[in-house]
PDB file of N, CA and C in Angstrom:
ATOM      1  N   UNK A   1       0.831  -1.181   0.000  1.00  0.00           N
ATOM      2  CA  UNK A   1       0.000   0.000   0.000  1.00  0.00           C
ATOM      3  C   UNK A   1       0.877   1.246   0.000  1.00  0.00           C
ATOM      4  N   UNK A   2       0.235   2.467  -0.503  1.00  0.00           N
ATOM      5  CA  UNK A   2       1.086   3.460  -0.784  1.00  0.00           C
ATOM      6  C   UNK A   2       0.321   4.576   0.175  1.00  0.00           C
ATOM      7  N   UNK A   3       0.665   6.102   0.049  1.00  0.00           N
ATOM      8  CA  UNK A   3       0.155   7.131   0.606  1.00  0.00           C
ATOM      9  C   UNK A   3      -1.016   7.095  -0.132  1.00  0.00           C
ATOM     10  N   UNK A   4      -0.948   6.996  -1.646  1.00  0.00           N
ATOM     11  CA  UNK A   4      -2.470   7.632  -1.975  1.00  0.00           C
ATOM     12  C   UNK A   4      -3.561   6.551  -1.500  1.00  0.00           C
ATOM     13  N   UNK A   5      -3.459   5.588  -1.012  1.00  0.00           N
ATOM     14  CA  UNK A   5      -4.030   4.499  -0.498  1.00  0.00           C
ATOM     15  C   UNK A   5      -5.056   4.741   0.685  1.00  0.00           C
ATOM     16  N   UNK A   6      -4.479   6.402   0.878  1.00  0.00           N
ATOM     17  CA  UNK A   6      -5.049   7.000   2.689  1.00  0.00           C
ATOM     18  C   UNK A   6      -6.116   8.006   2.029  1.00  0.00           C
ATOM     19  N   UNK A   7      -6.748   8.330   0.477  1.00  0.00           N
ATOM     20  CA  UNK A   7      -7.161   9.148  -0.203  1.00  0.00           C
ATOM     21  C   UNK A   7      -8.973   8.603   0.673  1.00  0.00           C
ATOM     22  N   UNK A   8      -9.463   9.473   1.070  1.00  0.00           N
ATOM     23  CA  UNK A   8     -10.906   9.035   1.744  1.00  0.00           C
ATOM     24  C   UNK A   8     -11.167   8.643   3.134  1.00  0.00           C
ATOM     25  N   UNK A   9      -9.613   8.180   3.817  1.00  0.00           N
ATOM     26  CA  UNK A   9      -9.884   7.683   4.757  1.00  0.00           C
ATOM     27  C   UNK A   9      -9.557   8.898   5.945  1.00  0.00           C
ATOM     28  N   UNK A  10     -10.342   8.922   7.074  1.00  0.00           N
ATOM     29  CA  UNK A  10      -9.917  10.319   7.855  1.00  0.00           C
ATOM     30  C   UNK A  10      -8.759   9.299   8.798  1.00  0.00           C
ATOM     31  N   UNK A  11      -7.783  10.845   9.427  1.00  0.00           N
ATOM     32  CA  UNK A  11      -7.149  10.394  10.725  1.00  0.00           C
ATOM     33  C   UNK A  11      -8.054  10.274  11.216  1.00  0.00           C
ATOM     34  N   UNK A  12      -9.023  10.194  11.453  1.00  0.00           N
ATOM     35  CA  UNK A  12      -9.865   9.241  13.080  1.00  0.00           C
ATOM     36  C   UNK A  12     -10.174   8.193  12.934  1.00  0.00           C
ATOM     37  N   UNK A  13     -10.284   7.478  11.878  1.00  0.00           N
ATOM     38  CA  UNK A  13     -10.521   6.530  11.277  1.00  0.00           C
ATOM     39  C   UNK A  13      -9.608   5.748  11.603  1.00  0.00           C
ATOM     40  N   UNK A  14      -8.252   6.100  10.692  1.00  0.00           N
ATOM     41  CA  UNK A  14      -6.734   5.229  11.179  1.00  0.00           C
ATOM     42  C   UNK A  14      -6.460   5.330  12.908  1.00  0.00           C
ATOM     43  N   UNK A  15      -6.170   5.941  13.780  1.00  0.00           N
ATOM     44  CA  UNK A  15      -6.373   6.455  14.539  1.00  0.00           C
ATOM     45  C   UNK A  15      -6.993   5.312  15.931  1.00  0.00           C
ATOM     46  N   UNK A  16      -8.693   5.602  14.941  1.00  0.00           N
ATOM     47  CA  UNK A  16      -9.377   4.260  15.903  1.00  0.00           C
ATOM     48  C   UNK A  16      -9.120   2.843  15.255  1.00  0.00           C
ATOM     49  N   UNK A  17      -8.604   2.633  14.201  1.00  0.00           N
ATOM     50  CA  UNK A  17      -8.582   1.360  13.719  1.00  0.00           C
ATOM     51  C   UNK A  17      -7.437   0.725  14.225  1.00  0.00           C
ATOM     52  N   UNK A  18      -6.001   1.784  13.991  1.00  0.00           N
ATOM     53  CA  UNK A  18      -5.346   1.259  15.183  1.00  0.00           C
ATOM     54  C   UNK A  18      -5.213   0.882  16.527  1.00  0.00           C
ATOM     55  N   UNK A  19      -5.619   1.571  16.800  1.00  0.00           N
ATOM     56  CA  UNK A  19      -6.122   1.746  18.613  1.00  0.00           C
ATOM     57  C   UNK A  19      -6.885   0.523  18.788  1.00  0.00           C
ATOM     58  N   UNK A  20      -8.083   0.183  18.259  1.00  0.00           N
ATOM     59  CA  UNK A  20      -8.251  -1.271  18.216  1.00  0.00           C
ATOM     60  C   UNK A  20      -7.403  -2.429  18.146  1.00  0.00           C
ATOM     61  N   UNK A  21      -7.110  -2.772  17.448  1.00  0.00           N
ATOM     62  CA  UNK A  21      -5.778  -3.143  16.818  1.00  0.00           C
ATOM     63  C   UNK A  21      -4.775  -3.333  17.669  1.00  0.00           C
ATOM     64  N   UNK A  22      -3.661  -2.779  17.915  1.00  0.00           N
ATOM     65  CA  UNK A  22      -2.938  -2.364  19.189  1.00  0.00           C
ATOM     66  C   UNK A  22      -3.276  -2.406  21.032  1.00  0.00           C
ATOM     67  N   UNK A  23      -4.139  -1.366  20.546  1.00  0.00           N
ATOM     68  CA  UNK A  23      -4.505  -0.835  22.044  1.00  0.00           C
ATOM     69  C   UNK A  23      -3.074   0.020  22.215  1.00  0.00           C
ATOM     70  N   UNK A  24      -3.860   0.780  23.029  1.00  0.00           N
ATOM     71  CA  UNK A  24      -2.607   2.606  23.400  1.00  0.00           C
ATOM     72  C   UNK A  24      -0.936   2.088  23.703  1.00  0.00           C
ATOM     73  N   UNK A  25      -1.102   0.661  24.854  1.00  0.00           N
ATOM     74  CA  UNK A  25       0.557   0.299  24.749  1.00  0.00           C
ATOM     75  C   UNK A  25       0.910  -0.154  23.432  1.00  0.00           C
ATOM     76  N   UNK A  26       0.387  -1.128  22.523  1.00  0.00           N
ATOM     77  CA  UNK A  26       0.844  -1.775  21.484  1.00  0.00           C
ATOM     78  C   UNK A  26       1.073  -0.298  20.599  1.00  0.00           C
ATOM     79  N   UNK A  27       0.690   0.136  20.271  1.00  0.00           N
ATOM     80  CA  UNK A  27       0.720   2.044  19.785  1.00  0.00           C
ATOM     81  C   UNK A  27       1.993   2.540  20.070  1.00  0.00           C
ATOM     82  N   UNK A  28       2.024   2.416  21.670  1.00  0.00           N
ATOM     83  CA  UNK A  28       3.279   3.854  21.847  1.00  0.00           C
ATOM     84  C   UNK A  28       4.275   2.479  21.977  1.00  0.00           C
ATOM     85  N   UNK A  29       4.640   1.826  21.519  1.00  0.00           N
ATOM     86  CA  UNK A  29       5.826   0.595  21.527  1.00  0.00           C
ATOM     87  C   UNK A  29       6.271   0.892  19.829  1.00  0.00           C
ATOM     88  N   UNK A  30       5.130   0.471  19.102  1.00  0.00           N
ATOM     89  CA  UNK A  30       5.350   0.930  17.798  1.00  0.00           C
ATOM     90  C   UNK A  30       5.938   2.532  17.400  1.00  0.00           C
ATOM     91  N   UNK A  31       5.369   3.344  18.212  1.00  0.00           N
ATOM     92  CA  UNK A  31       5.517   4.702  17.847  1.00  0.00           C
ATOM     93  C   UNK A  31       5.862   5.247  19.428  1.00  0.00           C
ATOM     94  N   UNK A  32       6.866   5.586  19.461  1.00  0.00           N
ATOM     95  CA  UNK A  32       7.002   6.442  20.743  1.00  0.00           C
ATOM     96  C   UNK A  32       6.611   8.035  20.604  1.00  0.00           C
ATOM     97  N   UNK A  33       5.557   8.134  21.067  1.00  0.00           N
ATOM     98  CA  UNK A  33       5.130   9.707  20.823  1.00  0.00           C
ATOM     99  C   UNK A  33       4.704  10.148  22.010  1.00  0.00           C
ATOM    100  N   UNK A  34       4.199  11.015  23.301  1.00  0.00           N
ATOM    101  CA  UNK A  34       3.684  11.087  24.528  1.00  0.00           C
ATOM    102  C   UNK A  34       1.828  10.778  24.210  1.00  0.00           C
ATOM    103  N   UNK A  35       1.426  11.489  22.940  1.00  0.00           N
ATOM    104  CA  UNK A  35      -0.025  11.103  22.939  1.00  0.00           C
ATOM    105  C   UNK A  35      -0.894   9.806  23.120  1.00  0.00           C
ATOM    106  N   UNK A  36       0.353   8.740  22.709  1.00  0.00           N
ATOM    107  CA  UNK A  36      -0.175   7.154  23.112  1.00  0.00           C
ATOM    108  C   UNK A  36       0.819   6.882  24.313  1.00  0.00           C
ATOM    109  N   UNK A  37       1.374   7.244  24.883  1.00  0.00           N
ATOM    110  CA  UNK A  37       1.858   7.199  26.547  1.00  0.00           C
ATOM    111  C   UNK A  37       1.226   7.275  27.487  1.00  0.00           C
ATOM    112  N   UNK A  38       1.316   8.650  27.341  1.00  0.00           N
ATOM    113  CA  UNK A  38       0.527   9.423  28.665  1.00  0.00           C
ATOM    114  C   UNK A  38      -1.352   9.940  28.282  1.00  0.00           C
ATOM    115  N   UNK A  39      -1.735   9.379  28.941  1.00  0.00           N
ATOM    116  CA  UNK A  39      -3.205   9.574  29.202  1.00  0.00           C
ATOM    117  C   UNK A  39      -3.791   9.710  27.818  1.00  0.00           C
ATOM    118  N   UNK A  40      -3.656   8.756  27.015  1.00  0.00           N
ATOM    119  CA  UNK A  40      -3.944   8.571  25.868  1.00  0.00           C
ATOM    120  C   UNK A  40      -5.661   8.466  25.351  1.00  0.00           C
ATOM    121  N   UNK A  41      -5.873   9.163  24.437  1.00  0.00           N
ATOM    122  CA  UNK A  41      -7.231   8.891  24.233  1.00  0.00           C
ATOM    123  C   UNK A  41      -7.627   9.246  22.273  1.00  0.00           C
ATOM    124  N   UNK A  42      -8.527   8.977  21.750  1.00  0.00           N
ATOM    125  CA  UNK A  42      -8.205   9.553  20.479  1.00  0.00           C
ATOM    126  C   UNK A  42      -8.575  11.040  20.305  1.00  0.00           C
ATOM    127  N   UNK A  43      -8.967  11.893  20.910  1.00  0.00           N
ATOM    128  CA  UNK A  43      -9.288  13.462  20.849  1.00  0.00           C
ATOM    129  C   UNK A  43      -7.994  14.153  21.030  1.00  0.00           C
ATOM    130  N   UNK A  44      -7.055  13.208  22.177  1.00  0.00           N
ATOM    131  CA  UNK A  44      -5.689  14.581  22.231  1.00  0.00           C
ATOM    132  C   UNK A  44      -5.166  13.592  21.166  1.00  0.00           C
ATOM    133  N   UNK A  45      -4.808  12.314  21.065  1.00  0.00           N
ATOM    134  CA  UNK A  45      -3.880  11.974  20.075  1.00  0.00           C
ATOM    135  C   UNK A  45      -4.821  12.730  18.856  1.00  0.00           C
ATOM    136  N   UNK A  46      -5.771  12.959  17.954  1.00  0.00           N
ATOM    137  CA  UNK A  46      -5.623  13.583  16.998  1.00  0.00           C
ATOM    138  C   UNK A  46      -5.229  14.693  16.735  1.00  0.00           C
ATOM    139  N   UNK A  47      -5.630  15.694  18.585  1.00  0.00           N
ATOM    140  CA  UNK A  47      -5.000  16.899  18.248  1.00  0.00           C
ATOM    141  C   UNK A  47      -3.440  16.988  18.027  1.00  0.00           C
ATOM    142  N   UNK A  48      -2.879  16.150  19.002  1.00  0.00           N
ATOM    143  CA  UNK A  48      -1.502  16.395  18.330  1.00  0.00           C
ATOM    144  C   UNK A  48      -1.129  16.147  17.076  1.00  0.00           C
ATOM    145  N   UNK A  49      -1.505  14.754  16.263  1.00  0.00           N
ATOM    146  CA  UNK A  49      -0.954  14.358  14.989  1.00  0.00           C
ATOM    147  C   UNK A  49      -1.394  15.615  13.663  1.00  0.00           C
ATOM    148  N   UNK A  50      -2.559  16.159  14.195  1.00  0.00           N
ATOM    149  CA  UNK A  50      -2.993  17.469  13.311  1.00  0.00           C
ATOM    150  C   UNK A  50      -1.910  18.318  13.425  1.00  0.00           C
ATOM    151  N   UNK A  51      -1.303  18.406  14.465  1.00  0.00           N
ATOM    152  CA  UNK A  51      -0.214  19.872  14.614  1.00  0.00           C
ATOM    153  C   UNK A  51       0.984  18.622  14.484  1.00  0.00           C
ATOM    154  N   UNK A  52       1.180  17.825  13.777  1.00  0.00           N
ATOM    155  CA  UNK A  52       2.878  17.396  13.621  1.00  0.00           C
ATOM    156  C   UNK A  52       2.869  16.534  12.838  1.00  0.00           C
ATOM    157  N   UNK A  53       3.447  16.532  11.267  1.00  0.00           N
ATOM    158  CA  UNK A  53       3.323  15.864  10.457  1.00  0.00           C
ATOM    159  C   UNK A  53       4.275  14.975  10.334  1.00  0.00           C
ATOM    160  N   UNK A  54       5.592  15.026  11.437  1.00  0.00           N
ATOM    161  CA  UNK A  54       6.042  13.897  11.305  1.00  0.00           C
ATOM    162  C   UNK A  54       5.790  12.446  12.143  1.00  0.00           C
ATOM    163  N   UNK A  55       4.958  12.886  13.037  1.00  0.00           N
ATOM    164  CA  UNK A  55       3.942  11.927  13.947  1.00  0.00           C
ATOM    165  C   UNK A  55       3.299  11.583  13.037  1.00  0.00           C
ATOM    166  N   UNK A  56       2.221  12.150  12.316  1.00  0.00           N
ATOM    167  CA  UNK A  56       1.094  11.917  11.288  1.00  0.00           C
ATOM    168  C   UNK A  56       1.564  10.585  10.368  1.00  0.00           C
ATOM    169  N   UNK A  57       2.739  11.326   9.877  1.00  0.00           N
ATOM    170  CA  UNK A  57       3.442  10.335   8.740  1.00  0.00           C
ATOM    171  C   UNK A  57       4.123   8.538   8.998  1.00  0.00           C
ATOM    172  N   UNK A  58       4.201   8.866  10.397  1.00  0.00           N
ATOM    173  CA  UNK A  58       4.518   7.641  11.112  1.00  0.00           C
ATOM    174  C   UNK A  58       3.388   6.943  11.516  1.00  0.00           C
ATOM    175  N   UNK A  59       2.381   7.562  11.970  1.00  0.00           N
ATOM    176  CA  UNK A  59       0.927   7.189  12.247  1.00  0.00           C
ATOM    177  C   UNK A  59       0.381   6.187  11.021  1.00  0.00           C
ATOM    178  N   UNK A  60       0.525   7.122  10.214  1.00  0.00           N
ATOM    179  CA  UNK A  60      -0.108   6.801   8.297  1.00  0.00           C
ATOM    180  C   UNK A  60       0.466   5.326   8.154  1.00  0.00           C
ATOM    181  N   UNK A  61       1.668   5.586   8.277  1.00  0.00           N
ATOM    182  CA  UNK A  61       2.546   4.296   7.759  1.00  0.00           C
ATOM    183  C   UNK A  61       2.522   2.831   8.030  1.00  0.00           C
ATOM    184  N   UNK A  62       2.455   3.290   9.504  1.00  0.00           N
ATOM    185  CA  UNK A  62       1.823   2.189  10.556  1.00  0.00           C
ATOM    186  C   UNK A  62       0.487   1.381   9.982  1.00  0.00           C
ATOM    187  N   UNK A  63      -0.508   2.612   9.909  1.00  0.00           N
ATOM    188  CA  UNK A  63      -1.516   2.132   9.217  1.00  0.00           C
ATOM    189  C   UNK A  63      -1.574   1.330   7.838  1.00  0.00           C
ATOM    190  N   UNK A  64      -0.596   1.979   7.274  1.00  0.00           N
ATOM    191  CA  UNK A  64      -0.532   1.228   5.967  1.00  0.00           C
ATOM    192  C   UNK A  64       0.345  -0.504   5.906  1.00  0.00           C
ATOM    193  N   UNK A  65       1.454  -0.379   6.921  1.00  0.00           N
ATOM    194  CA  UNK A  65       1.853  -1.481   6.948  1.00  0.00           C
ATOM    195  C   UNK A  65       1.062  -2.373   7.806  1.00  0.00           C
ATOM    196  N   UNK A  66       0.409  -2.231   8.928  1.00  0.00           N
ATOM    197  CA  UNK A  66      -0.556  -3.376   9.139  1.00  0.00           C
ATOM    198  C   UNK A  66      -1.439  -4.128   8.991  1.00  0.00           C
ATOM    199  N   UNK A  67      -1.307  -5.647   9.187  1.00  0.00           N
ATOM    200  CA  UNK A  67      -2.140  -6.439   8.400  1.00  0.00           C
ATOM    201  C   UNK A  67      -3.171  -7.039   9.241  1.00  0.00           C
ATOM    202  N   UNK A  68      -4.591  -6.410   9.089  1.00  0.00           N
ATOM    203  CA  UNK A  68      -5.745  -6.231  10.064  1.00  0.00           C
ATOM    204  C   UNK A  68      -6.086  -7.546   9.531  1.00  0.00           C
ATOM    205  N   UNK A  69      -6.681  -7.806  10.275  1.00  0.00           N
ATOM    206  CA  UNK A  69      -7.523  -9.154  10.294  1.00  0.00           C
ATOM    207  C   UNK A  69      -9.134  -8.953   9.935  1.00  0.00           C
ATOM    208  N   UNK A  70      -9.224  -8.046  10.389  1.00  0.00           N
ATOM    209  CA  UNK A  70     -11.039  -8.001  10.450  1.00  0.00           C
ATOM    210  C   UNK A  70     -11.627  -7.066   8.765  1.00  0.00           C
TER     211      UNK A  70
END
């Protein structure tokens, strides 16, 4: 899968699909960022990934390389 692959889909979407997926530790192991650390929830993690595109881009990627089951 590529970037344009993310064309339709919102960050809240990826976001909660990961978070499922994972859950907030499996998240901040993959991605060390404080928004899946500390008091993690998806309202501040989106606000941050909105203000930092190199979180975002790591976020995205994640999303794109995992292989969901459901």
């Amino acid at each position: 899968m590529s970037q344009q692959d993310l064309n339709g889909i919102t960050l809240e979407a990826i976001v909660t699909r990961l978070q499922a997926h994972y859950g907030w530790d499996g998240l901040a192991k993959h991605i060390d960022i404080n928004c899946f650390i500390s008091d993690p929830s998806i309202k501040s993690s989106l606000k941050f990934l909105r203000k930092t595109p190199w979180a975002r881009s790591k976020v995205e990627q994640l999303y794109l390389d995992t292989q969901f089951t459901d």
